[in-house]
Each structure stands twice: as C-alpha cells, then as structure tokens.
Protein backbone atom coordinates (compact mmCIF):
# COMPACT_ATOMS: atom_id res chain seq x y z
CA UNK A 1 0.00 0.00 0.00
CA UNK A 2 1.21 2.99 -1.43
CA UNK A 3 1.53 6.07 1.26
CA UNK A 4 1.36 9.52 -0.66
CA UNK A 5 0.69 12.04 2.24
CA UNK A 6 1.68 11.52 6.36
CA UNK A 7 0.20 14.06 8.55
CA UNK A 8 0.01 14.49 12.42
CA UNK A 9 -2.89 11.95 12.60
CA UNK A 10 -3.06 10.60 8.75
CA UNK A 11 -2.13 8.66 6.29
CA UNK A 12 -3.34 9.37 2.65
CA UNK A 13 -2.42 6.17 0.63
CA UNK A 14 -3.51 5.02 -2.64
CA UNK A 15 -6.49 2.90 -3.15
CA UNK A 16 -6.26 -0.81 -4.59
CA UNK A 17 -8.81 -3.16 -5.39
CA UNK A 18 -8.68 -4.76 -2.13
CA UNK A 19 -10.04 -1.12 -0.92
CA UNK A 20 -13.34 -2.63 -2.98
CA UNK A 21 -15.44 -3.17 0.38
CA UNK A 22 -14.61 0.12 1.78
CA UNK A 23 -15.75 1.88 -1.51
CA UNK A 24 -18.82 0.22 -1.58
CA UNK A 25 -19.71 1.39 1.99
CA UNK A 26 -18.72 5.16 1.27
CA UNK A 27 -20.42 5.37 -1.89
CA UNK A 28 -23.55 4.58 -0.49
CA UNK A 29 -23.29 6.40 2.40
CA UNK A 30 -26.34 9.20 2.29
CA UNK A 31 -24.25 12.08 2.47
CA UNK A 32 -22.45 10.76 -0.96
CA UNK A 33 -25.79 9.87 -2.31
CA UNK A 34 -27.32 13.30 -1.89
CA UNK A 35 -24.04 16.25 -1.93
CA UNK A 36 -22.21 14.09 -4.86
CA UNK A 37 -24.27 11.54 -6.32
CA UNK A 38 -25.60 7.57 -6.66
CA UNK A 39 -22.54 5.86 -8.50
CA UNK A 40 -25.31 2.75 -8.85
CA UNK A 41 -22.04 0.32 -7.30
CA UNK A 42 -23.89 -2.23 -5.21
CA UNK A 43 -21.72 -5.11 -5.24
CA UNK A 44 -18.00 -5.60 -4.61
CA UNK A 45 -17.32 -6.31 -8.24
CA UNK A 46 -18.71 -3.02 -9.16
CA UNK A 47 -16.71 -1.13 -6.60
CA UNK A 48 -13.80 -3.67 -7.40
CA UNK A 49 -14.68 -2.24 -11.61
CA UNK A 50 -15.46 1.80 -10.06
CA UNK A 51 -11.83 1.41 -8.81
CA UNK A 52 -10.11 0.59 -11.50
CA UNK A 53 -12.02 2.62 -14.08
CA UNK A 54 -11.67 5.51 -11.53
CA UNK A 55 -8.79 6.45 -9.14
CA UNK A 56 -6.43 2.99 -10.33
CA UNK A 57 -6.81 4.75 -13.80
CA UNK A 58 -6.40 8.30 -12.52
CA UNK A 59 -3.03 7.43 -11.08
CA UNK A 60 -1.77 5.74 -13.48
CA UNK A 61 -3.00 8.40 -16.44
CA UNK A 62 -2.39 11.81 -14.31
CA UNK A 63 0.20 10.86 -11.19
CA UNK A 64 -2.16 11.70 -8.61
CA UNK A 65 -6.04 10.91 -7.68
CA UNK A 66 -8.06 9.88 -4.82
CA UNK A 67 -6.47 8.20 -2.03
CA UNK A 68 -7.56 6.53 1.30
CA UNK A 69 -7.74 8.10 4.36
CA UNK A 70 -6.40 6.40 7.73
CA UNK A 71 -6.12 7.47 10.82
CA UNK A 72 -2.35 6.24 11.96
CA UNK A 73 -3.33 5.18 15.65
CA UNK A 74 -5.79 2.88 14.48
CA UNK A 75 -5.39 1.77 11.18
CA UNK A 76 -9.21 2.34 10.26
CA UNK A 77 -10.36 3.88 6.77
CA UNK A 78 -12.34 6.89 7.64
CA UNK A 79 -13.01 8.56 4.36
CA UNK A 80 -11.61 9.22 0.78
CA UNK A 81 -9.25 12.98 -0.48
CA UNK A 82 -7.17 13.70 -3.38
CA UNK A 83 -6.96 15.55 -6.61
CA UNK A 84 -8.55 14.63 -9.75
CA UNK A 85 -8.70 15.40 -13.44
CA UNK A 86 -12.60 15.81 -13.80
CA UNK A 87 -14.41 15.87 -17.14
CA UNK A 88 -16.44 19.20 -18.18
CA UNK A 89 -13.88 21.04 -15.40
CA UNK A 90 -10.43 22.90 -17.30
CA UNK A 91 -8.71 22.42 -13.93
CA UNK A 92 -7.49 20.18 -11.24
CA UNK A 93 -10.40 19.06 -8.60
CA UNK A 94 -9.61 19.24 -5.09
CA UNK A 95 -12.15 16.50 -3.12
CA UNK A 96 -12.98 14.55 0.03
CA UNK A 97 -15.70 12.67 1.38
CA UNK A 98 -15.49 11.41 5.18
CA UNK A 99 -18.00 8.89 6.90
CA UNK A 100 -20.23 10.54 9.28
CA UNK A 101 -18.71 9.72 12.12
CA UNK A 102 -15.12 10.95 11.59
CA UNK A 103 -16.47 14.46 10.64
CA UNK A 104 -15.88 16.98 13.18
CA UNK A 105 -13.01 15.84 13.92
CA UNK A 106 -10.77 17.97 12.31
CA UNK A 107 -9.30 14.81 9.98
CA UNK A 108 -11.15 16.57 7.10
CA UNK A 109 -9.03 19.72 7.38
CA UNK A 110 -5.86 17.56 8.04
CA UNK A 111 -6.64 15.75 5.07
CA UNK A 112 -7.48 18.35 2.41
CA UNK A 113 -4.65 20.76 3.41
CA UNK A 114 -2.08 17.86 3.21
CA UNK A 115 -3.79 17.51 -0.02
CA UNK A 116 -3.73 21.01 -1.18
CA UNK A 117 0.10 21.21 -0.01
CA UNK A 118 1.19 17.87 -2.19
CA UNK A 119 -0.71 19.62 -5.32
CA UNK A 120 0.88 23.44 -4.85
CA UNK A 121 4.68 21.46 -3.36
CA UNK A 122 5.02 18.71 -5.21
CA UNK A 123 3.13 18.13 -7.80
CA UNK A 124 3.27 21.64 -9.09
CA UNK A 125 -0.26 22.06 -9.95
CA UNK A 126 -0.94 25.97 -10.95
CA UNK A 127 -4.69 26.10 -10.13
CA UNK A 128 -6.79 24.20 -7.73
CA UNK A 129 -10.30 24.03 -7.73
CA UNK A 130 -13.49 22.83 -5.84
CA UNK A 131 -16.75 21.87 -6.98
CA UNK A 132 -19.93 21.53 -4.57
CA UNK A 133 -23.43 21.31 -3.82
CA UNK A 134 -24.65 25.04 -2.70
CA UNK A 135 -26.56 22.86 -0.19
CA UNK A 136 -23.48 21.18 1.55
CA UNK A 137 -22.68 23.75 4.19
CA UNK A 138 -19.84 21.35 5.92
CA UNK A 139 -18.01 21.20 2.63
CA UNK A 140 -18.37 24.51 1.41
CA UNK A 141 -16.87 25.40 4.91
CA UNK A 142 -14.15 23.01 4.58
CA UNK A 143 -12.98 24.54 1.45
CA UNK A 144 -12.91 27.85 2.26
CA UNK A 145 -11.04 26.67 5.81
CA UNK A 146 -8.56 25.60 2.98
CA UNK A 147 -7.80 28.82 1.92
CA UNK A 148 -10.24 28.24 -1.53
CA UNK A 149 -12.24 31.38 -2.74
CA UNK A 150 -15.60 31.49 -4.26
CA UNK A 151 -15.36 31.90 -7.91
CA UNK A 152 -18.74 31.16 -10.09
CA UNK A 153 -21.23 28.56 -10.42
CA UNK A 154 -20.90 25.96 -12.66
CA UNK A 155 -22.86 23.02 -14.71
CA UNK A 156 -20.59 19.76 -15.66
CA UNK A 157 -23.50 18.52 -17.66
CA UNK A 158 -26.87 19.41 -19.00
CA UNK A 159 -28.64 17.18 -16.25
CA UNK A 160 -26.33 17.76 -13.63
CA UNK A 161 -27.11 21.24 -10.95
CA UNK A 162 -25.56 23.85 -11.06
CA UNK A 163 -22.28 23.63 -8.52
CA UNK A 164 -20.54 26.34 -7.07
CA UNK A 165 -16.69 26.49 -8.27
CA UNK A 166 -14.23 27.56 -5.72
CA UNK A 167 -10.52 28.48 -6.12
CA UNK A 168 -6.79 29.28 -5.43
C-alpha cells in the first residue's frame, strides 16, 4: 500500500482493489448519495470495476487521484481525499468525502490541506479548484477553511445542478 501524504494523525495512501469493500460502503453512504451523487455500485465487483475505471486509472494516467484516508493510531479507513482530473472542469479538482462519524473531527481539514500542499509542493499544480453542492454547508466550509475562494457557479453537464466552483 502505497503512502502519498503523512500528517500528524493521517495517512493518505492510494487505493487498490482490495479497498473494494470500503468503496462500496462510502459510496452509499447518504451524504455521498445526496451532496455528490448515486454511482449505482452495489456489489464488490462493481466497486472492485469503479476502482479501476476511476482512481487505479487516474493514477496511473495523471500521477495523482483519490487516495484513502487512515487514521495512523488505528489503522481504520475513515473517508476518501485527493486531486482529480474531472471531465467538463479545465482544472485540477480538489475532493474529500469522510464517513459521518469521523467528521468533526478535524481529519477533514488535516486531510485536504495535506492535499492542497502535495498539489501546490510537489506536484506543481498551478490552479486548484473545488466543486460543490450550494446545499453542503460542511463542505463549502471546509474549502474555504482551505484557503479556496468562491469563484462562479458551474454546470458539468446538462442534467447535472448547477455547482458552485471555488478556487486558489
């Protein structure tokens, strides 16, 4: 298991397809169902399929992606951050989704400016941005904590709402 990112508390590594299980459970947790969307994975071998197709590809296509989030002490998965090349966006995608009870925590903060650091430090990524639900307060918050700016709303697709775009 690739480590990318060590914080205080964290460890960012990337995902494999023995992370399958975990995926499932986070993307059908109902904060990821309403703020970013039903992926329709319901069995391992979808997740196992939404892994490879998604952050597995990602890495190996653009260096960098999605990766796991652990907390060090206890070696438990609590939630997903990274960077991502997103269709219908020009620019690098800075995202996160935690289960529900890890958030408030801090770990989300941890994570994403680990995550922000890696893009700006090593990676050398220009321009970061953020897309979200106007209704998800506890993101929007998050990225802003981040040092991200409000910028314009946006539409990735036709059917898709309208997001707002955030910045640095």
């Amino acid at each position: 298991m690739e480590t990318i990112i060590e914080t205080e508390r964290l460890i960012l590594r990337k995902f494999t397809v023995d992370d399958a299980a975990f995926m499932l459970e986070i993307l059908n947790t109902p904060a990821w169902l309403r703020f970013i969307g039903d992926r329709n994975v319901r069995t391992i071998e979808e997740a196992e399929q939404y892994l490879l197709n998604g952050n597995i590809r990602s890495y190996q296509e653009y260096g960098f992606g999605f990766y796991v989030v652990v907390i060090k002490e206890t070696q438990k998965s609590i939630g997903i951050c990274g960077i991502v090349k997103r269709k219908g966006l020009e620019d690098v995608d800075i995202g996160f989704a935690f289960f529900q009870q890890f958030m408030g925590k801090g770990y989300g903060h941890e994570a994403a400016s680990a995550t922000l650091d890696y893009a700006i430090n090593i990676l050398k990524i220009k321009r970061i941005v953020a897309i979200v639900d106007p209704e998800n307060a506890a993101s929007i918050s998050l990225i802003k904590k981040i040092g991200l700016q409000f910028e314009k709303m946006v539409q990735l697709s036709r059917k898709d709402i309208e997001l707002m775009l955030f910045s640095i």
